[in-house]
C-alpha atoms as a PDB file:
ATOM      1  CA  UNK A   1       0.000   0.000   0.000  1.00  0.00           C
ATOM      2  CA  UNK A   2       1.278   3.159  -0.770  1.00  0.00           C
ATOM      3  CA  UNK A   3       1.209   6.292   1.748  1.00  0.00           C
ATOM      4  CA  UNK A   4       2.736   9.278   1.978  1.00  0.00           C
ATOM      5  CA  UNK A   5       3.214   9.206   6.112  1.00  0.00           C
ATOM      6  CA  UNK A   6       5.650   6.605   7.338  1.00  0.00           C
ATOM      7  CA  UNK A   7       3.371   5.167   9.820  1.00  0.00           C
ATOM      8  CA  UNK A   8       1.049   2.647   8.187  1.00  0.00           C
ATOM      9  CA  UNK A   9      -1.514   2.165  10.906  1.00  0.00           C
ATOM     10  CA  UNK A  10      -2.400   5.365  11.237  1.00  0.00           C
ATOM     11  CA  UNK A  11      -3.875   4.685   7.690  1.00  0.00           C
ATOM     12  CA  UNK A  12      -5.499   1.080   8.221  1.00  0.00           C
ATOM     13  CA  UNK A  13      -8.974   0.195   9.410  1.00  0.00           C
ATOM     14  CA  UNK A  14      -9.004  -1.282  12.821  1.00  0.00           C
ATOM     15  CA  UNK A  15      -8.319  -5.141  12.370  1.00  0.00           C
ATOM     16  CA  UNK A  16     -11.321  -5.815  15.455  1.00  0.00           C
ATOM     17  CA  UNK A  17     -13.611  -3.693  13.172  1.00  0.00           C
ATOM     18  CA  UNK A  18     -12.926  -6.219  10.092  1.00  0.00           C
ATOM     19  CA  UNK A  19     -12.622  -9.247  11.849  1.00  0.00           C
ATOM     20  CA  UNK A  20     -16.011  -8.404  13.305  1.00  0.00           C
ATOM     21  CA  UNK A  21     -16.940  -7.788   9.595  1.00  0.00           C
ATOM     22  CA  UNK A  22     -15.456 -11.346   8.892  1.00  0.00           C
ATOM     23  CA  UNK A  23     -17.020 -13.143  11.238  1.00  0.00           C
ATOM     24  CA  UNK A  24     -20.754 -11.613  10.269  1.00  0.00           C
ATOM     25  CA  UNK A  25     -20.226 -12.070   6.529  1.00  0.00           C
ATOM     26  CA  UNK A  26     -19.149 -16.028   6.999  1.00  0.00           C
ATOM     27  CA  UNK A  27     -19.738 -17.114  10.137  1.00  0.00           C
ATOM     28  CA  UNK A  28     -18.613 -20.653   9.206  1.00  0.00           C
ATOM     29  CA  UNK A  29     -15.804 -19.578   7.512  1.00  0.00           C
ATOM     30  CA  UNK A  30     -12.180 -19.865   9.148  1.00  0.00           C
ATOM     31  CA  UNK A  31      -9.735 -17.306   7.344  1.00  0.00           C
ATOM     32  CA  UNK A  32      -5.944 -16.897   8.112  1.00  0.00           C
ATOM     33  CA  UNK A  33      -4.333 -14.360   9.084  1.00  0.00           C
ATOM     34  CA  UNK A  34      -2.638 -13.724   6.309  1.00  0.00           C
ATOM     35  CA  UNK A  35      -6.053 -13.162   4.886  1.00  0.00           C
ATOM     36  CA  UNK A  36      -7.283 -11.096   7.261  1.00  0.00           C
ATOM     37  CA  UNK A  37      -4.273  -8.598   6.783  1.00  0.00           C
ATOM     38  CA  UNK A  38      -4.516  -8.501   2.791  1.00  0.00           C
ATOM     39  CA  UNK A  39      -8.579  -7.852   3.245  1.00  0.00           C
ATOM     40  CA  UNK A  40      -7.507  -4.837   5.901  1.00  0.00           C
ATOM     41  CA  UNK A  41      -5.142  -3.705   2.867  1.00  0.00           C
ATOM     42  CA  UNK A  42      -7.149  -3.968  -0.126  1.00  0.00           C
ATOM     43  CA  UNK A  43     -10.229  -2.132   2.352  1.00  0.00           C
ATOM     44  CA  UNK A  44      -7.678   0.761   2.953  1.00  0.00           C
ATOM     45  CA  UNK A  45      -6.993   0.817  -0.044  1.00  0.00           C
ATOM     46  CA  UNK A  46     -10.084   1.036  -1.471  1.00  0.00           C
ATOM     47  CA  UNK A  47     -11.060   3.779   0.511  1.00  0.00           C
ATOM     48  CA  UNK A  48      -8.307   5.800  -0.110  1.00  0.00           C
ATOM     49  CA  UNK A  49      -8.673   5.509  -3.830  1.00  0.00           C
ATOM     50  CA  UNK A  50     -12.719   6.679  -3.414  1.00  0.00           C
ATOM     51  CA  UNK A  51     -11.670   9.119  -0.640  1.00  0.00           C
ATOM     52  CA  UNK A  52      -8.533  10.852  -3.862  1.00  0.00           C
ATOM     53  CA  UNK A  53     -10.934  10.632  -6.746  1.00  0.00           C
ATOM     54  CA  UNK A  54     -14.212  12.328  -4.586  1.00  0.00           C
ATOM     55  CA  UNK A  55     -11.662  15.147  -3.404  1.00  0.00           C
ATOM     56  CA  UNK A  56     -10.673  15.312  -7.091  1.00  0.00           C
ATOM     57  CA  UNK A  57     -14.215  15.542  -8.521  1.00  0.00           C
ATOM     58  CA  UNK A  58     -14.889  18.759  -5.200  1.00  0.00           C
ATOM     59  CA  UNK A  59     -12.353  20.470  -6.294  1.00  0.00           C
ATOM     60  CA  UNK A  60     -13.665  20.825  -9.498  1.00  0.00           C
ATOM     61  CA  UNK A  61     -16.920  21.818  -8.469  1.00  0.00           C
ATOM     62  CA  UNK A  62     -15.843  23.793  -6.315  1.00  0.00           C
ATOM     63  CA  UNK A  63     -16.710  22.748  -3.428  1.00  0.00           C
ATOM     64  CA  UNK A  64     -14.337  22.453   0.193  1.00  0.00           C
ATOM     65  CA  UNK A  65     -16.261  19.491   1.474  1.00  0.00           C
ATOM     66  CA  UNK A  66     -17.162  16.020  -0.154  1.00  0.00           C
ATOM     67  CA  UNK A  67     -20.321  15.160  -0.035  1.00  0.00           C
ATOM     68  CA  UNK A  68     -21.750  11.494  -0.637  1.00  0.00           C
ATOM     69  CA  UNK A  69     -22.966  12.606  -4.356  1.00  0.00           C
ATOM     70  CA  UNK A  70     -18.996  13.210  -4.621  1.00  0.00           C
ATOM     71  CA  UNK A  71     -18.702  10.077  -3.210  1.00  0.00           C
ATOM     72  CA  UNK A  72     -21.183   8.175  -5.340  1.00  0.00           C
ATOM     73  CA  UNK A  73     -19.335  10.126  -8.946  1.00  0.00           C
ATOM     74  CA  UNK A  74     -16.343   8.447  -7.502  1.00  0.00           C
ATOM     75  CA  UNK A  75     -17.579   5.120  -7.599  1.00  0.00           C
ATOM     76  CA  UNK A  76     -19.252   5.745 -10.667  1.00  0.00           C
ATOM     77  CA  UNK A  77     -15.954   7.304 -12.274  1.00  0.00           C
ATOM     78  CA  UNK A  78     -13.808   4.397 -11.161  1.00  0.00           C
ATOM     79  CA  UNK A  79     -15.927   1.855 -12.568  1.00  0.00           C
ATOM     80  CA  UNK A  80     -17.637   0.594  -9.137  1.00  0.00           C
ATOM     81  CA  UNK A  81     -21.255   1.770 -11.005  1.00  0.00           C
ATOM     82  CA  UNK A  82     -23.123  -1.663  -9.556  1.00  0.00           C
ATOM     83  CA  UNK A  83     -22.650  -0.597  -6.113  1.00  0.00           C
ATOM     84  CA  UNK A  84     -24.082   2.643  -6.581  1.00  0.00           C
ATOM     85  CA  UNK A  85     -27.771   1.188  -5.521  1.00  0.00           C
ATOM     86  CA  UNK A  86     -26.602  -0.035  -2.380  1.00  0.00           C
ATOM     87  CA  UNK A  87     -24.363   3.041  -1.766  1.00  0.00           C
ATOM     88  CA  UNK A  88     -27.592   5.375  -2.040  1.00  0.00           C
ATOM     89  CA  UNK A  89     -29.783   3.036   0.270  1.00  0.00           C
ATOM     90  CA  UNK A  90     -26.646   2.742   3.593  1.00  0.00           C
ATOM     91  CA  UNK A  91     -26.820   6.614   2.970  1.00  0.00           C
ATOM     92  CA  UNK A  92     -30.463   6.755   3.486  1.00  0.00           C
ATOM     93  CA  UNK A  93     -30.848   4.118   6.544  1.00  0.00           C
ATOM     94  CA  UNK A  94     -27.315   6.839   7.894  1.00  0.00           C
ATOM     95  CA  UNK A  95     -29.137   9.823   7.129  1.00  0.00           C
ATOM     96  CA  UNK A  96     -32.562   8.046   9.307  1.00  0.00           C
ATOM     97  CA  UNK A  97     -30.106   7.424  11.568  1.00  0.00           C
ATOM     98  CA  UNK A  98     -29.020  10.674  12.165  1.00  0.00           C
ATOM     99  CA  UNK A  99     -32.347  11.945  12.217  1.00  0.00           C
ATOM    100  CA  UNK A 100     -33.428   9.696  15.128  1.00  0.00           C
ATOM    101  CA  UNK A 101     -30.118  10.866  17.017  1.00  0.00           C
ATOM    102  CA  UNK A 102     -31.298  14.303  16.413  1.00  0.00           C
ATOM    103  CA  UNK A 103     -34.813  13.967  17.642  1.00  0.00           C
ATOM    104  CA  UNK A 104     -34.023  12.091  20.767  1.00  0.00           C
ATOM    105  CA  UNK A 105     -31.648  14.822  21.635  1.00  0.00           C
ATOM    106  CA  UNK A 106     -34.612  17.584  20.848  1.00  0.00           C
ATOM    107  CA  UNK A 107     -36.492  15.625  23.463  1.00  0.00           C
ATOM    108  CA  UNK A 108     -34.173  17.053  26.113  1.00  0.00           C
ATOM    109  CA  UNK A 109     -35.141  20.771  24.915  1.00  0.00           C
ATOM    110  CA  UNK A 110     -39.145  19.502  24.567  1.00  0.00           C
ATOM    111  CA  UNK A 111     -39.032  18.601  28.419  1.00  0.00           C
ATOM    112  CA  UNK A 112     -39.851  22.579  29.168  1.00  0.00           C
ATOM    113  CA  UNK A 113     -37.430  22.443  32.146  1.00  0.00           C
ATOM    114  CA  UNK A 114     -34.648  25.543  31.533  1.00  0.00           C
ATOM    115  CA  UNK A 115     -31.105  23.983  30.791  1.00  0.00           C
ATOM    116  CA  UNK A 116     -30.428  25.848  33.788  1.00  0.00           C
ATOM    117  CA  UNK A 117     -32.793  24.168  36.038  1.00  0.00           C
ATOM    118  CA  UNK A 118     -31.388  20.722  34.745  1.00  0.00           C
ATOM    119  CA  UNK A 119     -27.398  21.841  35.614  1.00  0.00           C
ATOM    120  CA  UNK A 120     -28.565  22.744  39.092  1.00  0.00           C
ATOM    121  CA  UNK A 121     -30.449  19.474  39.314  1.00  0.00           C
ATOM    122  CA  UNK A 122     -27.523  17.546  38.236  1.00  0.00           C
ATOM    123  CA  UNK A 123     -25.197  19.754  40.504  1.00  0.00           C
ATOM    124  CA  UNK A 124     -27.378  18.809  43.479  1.00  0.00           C
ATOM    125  CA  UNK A 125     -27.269  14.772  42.920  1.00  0.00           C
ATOM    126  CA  UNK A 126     -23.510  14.936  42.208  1.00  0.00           C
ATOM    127  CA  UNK A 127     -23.258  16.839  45.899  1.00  0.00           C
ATOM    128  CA  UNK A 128     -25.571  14.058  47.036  1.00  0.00           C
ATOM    129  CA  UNK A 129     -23.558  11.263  46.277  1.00  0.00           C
ATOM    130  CA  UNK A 130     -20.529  12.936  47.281  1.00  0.00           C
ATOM    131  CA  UNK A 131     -21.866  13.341  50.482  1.00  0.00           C
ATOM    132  CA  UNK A 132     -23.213   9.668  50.592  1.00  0.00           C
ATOM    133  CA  UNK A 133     -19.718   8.593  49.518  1.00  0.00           C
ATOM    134  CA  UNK A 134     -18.141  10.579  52.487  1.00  0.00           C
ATOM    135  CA  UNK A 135     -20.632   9.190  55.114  1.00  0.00           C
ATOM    136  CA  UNK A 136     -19.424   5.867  53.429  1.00  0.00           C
ATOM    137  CA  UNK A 137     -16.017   6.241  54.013  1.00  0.00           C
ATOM    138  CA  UNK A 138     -16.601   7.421  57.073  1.00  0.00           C
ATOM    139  CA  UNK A 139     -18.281   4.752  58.293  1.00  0.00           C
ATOM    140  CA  UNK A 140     -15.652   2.036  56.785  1.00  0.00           C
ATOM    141  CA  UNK A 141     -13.138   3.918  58.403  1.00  0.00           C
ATOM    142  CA  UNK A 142     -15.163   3.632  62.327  1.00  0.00           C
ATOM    143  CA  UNK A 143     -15.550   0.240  61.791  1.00  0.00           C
ATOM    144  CA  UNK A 144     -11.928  -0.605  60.440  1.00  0.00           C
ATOM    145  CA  UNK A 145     -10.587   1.779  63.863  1.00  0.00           C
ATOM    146  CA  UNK A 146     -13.011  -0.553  65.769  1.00  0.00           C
ATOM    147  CA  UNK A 147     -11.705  -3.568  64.924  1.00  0.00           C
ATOM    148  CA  UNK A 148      -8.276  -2.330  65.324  1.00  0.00           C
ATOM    149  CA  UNK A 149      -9.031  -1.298  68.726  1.00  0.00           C
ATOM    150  CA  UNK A 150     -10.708  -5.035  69.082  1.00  0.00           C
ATOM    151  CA  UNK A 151      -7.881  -6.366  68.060  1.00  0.00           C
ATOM    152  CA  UNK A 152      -5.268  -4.299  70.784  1.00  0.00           C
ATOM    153  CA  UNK A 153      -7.554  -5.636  73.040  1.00  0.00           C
ATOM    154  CA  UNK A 154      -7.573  -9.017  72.147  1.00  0.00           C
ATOM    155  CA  UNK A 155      -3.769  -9.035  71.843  1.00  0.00           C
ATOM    156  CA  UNK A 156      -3.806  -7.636  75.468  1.00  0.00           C
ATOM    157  CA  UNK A 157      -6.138  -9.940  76.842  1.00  0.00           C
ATOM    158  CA  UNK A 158      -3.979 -12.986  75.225  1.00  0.00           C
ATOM    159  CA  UNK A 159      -0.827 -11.046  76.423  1.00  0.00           C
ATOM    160  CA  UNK A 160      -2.321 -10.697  80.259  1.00  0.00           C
ATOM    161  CA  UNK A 161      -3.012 -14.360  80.150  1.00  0.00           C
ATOM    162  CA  UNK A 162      -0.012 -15.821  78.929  1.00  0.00           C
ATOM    163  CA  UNK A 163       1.408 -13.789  81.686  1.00  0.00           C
ATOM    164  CA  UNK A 164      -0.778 -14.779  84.137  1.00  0.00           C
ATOM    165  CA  UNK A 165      -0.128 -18.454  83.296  1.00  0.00           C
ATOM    166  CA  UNK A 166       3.680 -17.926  83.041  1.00  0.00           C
ATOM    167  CA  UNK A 167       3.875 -16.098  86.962  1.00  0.00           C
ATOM    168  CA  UNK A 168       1.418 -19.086  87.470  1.00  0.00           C
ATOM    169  CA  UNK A 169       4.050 -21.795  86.428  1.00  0.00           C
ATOM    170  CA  UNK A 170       6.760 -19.764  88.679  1.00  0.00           C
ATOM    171  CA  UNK A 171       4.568 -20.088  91.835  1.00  0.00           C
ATOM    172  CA  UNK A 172       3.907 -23.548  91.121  1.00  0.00           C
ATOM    173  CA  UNK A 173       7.497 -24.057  90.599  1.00  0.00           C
ATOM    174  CA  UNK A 174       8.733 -22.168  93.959  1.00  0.00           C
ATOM    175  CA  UNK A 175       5.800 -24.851  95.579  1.00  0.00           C
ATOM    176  CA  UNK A 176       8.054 -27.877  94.990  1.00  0.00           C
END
């Protein structure tokens, strides 16, 4: 492949992305490594050859941005006409998409409550759980002190007796 950076990967698709596209394509298909790596080289390639000849065909319109009809000339120019049809309908279900996103994000503004009123809202439960985080760690840190202290104690009480038994076995030994 050729590239004009020195760092190739910069200029690959993600192998996990066409693994995944592997896998869902033929499922009962093993495919070697090898394999994998030429199809994640001819798919970067690919790309950047539509990617060149849809800048090529803006510029001559034009235009600063490519667009998916300068897209769709592309394929059309380099001889990829047949997948034109199914070009046009991803862009549709991505444009649906985008729609969707865009209404469920409108539902935030429909809810009639000031973006204001929803910062101080969100303010006030992230002070809430701080504060139930603190009373938390407070509490952990009571009952780890307790047990320490039940612990001293214990070693005491365990350190009184041994001593108690130890002047125990001196009187019993001044006895005889």
């Amino acid at each position: 492949m050729a590239s004009s950076s020195g760092n190739d990967d910069d200029l690959t698709i993600p192998r996990a992305a066409i693994n995944k596209m592997i896998k869902e394509t033929l499922p009962n298909v093993r495919v070697a490594n090898d394999a994998r790596e030429l199809v994640v080289n001819c798919c970067t390639e690919f790309i950047h050859l539509i990617s060149s000849e849809a800048n090529e065909i803006c510029n001559k319109s034009e235009k600063k941005t490519i667009s998916p009809e300068h897209v769709i000339q592309a394929l059309e120019s380099l001889g990829f006409g047949s997948y034109i049809s199914e070009v046009k309908e991803v862009l549709q279900e991505c444009k649906t998409v985008a729609l969707k996103r865009r209404k469920a994000s409108s539902r935030l503004e429909n809810l009639g409550i000031p973006e204001e009123e929803l910062l101080r809202q969100q303010q006030e439960l992230f002070a809430k759980a701080r504060q139930q985080q603190a009373e938390l760690a407070q509490q952990e840190w009571l009952q780890m002190q307790q047990a320490a202290q039940q612990a001293q104690l214990a070693a005491a009480s365990a350190s009184a007796t041994n001593q108690a038994g130890s002047s125990q076995d001196e009187e019993d030994d001044d006895d005889i």
